[in-house]
N, C-alpha and C. Protein backbone atom coordinates (compact mmCIF):
# COMPACT_ATOMS: atom_id res chain seq x y z
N UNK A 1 114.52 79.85 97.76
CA UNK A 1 113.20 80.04 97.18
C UNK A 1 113.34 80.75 95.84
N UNK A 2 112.63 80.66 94.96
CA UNK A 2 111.88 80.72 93.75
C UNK A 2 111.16 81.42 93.54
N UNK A 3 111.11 82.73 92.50
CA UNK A 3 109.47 83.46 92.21
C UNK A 3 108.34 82.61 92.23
N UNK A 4 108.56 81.36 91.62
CA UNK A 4 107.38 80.43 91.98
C UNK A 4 106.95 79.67 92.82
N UNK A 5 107.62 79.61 93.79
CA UNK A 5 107.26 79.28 95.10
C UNK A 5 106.78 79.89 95.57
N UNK A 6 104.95 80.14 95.50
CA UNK A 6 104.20 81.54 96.09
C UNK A 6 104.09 81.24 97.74
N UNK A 7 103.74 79.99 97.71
CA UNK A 7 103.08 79.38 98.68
C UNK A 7 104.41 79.61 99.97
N UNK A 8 105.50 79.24 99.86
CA UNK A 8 106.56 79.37 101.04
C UNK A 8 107.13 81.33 101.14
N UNK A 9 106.72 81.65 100.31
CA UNK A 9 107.18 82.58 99.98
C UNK A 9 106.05 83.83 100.75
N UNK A 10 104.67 83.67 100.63
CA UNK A 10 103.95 83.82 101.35
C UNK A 10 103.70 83.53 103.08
N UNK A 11 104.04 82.30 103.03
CA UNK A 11 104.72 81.85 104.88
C UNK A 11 106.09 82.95 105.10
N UNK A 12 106.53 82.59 104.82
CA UNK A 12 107.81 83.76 105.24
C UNK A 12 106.68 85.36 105.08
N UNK A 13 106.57 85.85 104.48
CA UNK A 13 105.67 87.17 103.98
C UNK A 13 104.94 87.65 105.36
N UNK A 14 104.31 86.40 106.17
CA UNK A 14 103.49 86.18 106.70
C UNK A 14 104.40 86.80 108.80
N UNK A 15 105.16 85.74 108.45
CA UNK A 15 106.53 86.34 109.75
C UNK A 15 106.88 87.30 109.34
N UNK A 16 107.51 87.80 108.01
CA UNK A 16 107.95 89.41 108.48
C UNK A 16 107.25 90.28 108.78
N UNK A 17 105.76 90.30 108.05
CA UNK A 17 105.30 91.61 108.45
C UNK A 17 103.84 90.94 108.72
N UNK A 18 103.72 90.63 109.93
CA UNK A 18 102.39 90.46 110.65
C UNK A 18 101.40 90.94 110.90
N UNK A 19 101.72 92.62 110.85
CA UNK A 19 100.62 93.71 110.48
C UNK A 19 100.10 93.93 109.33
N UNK A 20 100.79 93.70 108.32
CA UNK A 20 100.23 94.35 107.07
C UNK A 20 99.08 93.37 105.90
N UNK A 21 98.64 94.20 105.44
CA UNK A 21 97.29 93.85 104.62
C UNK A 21 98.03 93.53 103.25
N UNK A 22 98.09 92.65 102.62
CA UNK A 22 99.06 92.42 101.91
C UNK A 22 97.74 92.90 100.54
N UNK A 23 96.87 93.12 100.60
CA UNK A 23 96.18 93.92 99.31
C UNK A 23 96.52 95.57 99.08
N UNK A 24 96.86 96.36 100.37
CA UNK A 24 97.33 97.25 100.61
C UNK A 24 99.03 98.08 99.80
N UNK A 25 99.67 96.64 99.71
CA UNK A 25 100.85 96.40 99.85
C UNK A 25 101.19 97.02 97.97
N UNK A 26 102.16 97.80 97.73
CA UNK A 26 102.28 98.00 96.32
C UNK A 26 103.00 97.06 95.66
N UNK A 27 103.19 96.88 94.52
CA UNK A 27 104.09 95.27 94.09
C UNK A 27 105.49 96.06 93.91
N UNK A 28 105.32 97.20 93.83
CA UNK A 28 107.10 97.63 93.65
C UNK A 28 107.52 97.32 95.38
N UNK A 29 107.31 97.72 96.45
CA UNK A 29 107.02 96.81 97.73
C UNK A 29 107.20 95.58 97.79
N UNK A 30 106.45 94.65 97.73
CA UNK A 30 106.19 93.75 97.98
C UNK A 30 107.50 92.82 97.06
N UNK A 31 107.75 93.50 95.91
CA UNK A 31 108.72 92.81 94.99
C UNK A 31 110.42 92.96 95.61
N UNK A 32 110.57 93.88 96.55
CA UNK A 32 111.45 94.19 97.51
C UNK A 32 111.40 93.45 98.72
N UNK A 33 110.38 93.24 99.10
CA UNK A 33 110.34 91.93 100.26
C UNK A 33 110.56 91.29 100.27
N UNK A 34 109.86 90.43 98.95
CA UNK A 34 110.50 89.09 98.46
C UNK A 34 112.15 88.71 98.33
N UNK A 35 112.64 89.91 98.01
CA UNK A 35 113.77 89.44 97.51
C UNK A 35 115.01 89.72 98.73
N UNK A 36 114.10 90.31 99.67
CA UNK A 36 114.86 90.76 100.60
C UNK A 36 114.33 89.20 101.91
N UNK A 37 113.55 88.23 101.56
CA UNK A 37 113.91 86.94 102.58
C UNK A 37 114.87 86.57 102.61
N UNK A 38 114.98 85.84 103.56
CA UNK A 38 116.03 85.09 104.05
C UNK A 38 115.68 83.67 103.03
N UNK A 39 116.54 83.20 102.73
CA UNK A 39 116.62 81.74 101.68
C UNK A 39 116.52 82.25 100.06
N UNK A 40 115.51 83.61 99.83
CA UNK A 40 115.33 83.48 98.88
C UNK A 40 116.89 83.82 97.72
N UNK A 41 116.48 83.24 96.79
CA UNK A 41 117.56 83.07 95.44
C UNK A 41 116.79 82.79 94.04
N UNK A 42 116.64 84.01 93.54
CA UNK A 42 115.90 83.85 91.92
C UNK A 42 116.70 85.40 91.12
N UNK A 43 116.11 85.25 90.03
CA UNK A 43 116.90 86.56 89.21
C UNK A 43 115.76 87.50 89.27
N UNK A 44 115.96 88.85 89.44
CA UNK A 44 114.87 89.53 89.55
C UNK A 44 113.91 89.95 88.32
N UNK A 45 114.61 89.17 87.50
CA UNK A 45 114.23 89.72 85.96
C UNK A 45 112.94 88.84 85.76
N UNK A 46 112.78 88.13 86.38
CA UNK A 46 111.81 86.68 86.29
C UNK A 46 110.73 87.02 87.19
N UNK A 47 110.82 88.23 87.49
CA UNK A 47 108.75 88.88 88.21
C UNK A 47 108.63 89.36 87.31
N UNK A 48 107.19 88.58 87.08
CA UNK A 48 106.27 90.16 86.28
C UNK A 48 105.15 90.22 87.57
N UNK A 49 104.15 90.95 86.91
CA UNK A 49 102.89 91.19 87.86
C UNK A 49 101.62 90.20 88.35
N UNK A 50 101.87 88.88 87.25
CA UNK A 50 101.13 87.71 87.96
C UNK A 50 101.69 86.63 88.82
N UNK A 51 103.43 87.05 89.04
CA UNK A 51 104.03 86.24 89.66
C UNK A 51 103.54 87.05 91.22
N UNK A 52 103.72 88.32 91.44
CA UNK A 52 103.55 89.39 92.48
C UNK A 52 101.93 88.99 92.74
N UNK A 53 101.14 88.71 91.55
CA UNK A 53 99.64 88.61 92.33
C UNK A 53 98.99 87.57 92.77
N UNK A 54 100.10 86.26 92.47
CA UNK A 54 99.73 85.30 92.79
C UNK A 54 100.38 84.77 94.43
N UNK A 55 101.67 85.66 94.70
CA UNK A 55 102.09 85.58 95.76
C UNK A 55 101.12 86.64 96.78
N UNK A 56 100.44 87.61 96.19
CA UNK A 56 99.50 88.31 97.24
C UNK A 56 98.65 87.65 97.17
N UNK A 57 97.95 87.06 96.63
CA UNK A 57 96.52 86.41 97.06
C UNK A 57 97.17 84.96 97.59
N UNK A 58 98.24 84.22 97.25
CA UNK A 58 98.38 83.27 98.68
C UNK A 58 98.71 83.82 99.91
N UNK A 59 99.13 85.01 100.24
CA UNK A 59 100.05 85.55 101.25
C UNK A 59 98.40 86.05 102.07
N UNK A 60 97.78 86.33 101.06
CA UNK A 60 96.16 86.67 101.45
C UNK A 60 95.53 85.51 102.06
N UNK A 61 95.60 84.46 101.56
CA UNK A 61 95.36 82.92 102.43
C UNK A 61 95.53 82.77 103.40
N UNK A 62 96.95 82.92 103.50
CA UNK A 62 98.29 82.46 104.63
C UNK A 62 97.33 82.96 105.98
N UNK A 63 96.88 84.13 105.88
CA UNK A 63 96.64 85.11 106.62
C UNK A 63 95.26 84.85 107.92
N UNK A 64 94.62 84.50 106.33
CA UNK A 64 92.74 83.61 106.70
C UNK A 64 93.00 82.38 107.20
């Protein structure tokens, strides 16, 4: 996976942490999650903060 792959990236998001409110979630967090899936492979230099908010509001989907 890809920083831009919000959408799979959010499914996985979704299995690790089943409790959490992912609006709650801080992006220095959440930018550690990501990179800590299983499959994922991107350079970390390649998040900024609309890559992080576009994966919380699908991960916010995933959820609904």
């Amino acid at each position: 996976m890809k920083w831009t792959d919000v959408n799979d990236i959010a499914i996985e998001l979704v299995d690790a942490h089943p409790d959490v409110d992912p609006l709650g979630v801080r992006f220095t967090d959440l930018r550690e999650w990501v990179m800590g899936l299983a499959g994922f492979d991107d350079d970390p230099e390649h998040c900024g903060e609309k890559i992080l908010e576009a994966i919380q509001m699908a991960w916010l989907d995933e959820i609904d």
